[in-house]
C-alpha atoms as a PDB file:
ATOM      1  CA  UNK A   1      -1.625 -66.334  99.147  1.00  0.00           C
ATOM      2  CA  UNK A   2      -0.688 -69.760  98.260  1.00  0.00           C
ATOM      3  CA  UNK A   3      -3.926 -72.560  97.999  1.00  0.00           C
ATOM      4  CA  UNK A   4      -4.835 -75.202  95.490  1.00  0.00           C
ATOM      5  CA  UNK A   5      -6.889 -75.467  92.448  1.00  0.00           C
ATOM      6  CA  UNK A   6      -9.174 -77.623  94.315  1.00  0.00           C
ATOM      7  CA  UNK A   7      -9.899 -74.301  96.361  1.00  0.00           C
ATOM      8  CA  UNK A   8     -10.349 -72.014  93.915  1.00  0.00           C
ATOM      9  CA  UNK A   9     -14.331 -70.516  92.671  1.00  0.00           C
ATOM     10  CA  UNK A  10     -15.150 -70.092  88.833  1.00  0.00           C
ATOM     11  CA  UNK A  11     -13.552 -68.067  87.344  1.00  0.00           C
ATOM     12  CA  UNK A  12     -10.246 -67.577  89.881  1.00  0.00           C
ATOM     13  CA  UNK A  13      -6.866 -67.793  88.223  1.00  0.00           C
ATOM     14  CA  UNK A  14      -3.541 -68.865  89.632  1.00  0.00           C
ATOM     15  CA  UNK A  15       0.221 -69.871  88.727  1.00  0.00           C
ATOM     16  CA  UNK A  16       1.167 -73.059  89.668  1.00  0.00           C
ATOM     17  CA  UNK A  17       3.929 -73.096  92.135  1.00  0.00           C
ATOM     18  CA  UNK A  18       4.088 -76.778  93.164  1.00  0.00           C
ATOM     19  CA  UNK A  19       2.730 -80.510  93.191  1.00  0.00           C
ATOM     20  CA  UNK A  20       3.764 -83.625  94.128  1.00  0.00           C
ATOM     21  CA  UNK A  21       4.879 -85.089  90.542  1.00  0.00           C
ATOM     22  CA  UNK A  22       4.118 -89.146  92.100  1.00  0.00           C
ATOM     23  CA  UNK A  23       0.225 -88.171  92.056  1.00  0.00           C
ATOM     24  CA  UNK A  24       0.230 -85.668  89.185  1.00  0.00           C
ATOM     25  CA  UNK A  25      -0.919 -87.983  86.207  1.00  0.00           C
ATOM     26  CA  UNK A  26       2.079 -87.114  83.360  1.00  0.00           C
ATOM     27  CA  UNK A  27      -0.744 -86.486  80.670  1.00  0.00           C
ATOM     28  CA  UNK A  28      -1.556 -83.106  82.721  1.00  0.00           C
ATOM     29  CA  UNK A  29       2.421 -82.442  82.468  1.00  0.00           C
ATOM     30  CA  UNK A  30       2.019 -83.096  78.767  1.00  0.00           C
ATOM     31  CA  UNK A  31      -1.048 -80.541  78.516  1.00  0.00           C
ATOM     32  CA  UNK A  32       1.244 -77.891  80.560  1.00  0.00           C
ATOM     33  CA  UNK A  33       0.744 -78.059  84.262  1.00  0.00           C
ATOM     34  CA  UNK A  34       4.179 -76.818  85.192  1.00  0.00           C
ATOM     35  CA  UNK A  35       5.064 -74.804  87.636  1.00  0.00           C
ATOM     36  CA  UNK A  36       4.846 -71.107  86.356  1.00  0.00           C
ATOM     37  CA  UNK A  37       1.631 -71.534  84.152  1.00  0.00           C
ATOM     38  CA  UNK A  38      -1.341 -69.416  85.003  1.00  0.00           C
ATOM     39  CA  UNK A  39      -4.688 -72.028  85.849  1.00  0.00           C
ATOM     40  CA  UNK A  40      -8.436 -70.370  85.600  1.00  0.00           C
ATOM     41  CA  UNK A  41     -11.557 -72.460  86.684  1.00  0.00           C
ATOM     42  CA  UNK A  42     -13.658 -72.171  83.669  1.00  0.00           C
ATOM     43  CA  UNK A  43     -16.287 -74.492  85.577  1.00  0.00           C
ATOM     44  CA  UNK A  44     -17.230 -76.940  88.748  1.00  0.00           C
ATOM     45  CA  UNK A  45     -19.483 -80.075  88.255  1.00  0.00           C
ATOM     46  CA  UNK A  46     -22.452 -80.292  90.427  1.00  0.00           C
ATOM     47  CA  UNK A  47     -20.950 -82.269  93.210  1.00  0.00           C
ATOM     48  CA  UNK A  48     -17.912 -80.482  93.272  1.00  0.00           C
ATOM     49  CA  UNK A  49     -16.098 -83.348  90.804  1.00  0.00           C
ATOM     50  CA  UNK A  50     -14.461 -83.090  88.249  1.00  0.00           C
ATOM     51  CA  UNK A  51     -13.415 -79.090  87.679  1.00  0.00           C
ATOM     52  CA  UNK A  52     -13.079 -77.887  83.960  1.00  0.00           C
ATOM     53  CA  UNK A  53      -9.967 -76.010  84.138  1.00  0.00           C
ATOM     54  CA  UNK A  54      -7.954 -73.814  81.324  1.00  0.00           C
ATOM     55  CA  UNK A  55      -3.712 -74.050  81.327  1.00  0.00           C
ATOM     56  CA  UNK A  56      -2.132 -72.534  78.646  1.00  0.00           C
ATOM     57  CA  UNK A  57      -5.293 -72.815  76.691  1.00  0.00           C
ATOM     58  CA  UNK A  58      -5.723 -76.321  76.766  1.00  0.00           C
ATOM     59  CA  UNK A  59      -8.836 -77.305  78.857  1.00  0.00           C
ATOM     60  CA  UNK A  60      -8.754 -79.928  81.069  1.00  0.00           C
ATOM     61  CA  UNK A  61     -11.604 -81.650  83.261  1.00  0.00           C
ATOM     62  CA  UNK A  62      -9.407 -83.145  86.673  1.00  0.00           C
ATOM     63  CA  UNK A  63     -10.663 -84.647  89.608  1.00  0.00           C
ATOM     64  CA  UNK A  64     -10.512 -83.045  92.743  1.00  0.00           C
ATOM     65  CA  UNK A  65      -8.139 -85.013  94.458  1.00  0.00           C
ATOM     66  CA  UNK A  66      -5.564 -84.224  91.740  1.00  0.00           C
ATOM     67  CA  UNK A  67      -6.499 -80.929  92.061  1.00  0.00           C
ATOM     68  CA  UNK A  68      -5.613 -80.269  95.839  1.00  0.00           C
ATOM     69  CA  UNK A  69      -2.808 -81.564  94.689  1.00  0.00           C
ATOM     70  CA  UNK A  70      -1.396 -78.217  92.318  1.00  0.00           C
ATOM     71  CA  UNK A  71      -0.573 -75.549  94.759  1.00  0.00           C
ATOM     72  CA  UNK A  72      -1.445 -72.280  93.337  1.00  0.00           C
ATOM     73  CA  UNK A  73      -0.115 -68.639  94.204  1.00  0.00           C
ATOM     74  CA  UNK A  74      -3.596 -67.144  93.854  1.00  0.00           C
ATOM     75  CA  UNK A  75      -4.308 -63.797  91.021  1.00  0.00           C
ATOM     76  CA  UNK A  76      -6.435 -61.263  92.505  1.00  0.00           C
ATOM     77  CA  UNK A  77      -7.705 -59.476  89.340  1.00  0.00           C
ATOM     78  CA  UNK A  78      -8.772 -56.161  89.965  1.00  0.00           C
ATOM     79  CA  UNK A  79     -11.784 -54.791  87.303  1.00  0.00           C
ATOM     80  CA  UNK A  80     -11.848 -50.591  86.597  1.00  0.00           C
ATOM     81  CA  UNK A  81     -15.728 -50.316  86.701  1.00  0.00           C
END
């Protein structure tokens, strides 16, 4: 299922498949947001904005609108309990 990280609930992982590289700020680039690399939410601000996120374990706080940006093929994690 392909969505955003904009979309995704704490805790939710997903590999980047895609953005649109004019809007992408190229400091994100620089902390690994390329295609390929696995995102988790680590945490949502009040209002939704910004969203604390972990890539490659560097963690980043984006804005939302940057964030619908990264289109994500979503990880469904299964748990044994």
């Amino acid at each position: 299922m392909i969505t955003t990280v904009a979309n995704l609930k704490r805790g939710q992982k997903g590999i980047i498949k895609d953005f649109n590289i004019d809007i992408l700020p190229i400091k994100l680039l620089e902390m690994g947001c390329l295609p390929g690399n696995e995102v988790e939410i680590l945490h949502i601000a009040p209002f939704k904005d910004p969203i604390y996120i972990n890539v490659n374990g560097s963690h980043i706080a984006i804005r939302k609108s940057v964030a619908a940006q990264i289109e994500l093929i979503t990880v469904d994690t299964f748990t044994n309990e």
